[in-house]
Protein backbone atom coordinates (compact mmCIF):
# COMPACT_ATOMS: atom_id res chain seq x y z
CA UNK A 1 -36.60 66.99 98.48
CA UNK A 2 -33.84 67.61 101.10
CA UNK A 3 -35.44 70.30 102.55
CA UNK A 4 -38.91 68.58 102.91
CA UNK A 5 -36.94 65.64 104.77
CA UNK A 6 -35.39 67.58 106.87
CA UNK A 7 -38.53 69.15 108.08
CA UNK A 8 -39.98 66.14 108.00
CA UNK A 9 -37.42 64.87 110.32
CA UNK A 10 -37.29 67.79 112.47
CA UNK A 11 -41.42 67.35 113.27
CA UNK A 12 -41.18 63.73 113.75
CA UNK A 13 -38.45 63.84 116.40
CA UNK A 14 -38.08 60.24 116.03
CA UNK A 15 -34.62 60.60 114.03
CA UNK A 16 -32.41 57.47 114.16
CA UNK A 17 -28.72 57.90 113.76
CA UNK A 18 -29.07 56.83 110.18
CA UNK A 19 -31.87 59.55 109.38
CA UNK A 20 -29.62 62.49 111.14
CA UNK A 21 -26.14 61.15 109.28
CA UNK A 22 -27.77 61.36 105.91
CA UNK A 23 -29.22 64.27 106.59
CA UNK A 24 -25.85 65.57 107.82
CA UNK A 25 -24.55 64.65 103.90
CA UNK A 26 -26.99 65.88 102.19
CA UNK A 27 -27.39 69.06 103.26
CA UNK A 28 -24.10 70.25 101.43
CA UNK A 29 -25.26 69.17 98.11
CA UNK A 30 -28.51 70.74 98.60
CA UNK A 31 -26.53 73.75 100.37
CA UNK A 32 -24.69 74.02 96.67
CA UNK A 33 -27.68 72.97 94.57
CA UNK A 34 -29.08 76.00 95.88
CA UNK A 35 -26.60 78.52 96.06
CA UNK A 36 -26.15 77.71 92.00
CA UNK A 37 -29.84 78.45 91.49
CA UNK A 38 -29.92 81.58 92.74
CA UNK A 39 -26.71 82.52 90.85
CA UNK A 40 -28.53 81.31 87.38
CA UNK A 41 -31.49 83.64 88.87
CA UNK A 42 -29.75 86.53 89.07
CA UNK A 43 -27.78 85.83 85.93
CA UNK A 44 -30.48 85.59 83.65
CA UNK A 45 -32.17 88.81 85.73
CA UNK A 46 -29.02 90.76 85.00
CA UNK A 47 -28.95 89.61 81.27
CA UNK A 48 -32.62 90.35 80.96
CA UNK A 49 -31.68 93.74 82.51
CA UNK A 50 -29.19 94.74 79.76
CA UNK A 51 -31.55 93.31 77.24
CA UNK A 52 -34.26 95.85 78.10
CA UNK A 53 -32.17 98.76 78.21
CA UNK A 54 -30.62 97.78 75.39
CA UNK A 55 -34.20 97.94 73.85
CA UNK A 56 -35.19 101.29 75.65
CA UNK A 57 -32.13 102.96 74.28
CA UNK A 58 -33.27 102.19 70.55
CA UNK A 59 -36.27 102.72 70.78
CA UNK A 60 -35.23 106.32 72.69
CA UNK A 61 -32.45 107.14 69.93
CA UNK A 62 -35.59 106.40 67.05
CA UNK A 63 -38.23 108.64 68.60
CA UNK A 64 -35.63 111.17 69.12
CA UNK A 65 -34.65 111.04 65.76
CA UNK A 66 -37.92 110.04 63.68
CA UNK A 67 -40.35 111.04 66.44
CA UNK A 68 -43.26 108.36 66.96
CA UNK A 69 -41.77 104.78 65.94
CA UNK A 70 -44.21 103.47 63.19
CA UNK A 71 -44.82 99.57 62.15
CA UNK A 72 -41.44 99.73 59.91
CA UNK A 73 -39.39 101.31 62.54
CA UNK A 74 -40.64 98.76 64.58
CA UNK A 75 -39.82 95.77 62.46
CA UNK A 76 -36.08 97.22 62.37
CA UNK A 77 -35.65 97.05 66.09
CA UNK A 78 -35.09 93.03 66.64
CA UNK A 79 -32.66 93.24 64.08
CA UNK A 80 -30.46 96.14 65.09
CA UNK A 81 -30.68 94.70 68.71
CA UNK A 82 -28.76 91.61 67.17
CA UNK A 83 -26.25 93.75 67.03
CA UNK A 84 -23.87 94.69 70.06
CA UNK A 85 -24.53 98.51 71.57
CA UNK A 86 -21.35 99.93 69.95
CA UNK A 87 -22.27 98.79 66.25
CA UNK A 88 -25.86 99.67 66.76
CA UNK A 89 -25.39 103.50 68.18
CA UNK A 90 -23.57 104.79 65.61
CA UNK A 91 -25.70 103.13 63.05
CA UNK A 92 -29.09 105.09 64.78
CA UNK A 93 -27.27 108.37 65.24
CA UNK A 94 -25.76 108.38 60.89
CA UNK A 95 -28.40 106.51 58.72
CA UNK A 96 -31.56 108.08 57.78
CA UNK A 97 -34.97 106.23 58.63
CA UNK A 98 -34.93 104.90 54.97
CA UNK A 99 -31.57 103.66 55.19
CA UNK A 100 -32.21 102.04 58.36
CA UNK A 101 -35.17 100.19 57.07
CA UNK A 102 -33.59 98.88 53.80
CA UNK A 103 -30.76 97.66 56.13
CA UNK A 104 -32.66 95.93 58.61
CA UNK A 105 -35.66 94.71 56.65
């Protein structure tokens, strides 16, 4: 809303002292407003980031492992991603597919 007032003022060239002094206050809080939604933009893209390679490496370790991941070793893989990298690795690298799927299922 900031932003389409100040263009709005800008085209109109008609700014009073009042219009130009708000404008003049506003613009920090919009300045911040901003600056805080792109941080929470790249936050979520760098959590979204880790999520997927997260993902990629289990699904890597299971078809190097198992070879083609099936329906059940597909059910398992929500589940073990629950888990943080250095619980799940070890777990995908020891446990047969059997054990795997009567841990996670």
């Amino acid at each position: 809303m900031l932003y389409n007032l100040q263009q709005n003022l800008q085209i109109t060239q008609n700014q009073d002292e009042e219009d130009r002094e708000l404008l003049m206050r506003l613009a920090p809080l919009y300045q911040q407003d901003r600056e805080q939604a792109i941080q929470e933009g790249e936050q979520r893209g760098l959590e979204t980031g880790i999520q997927e390679g997260e993902r990629l490496v289990v699904e890597n370790l299971l078809k190097v492992r198992f070879g083609e991941i099936d329906n059940e070793l597909q059910a398992i893989i929500e589940a073990l991603l629950m888990l943080p990298p250095q619980e799940f690795t070890p777990l995908l690298l020891q446990l047969s597919r059997e054990e795997l799927i009567n841990r996670f299922c």
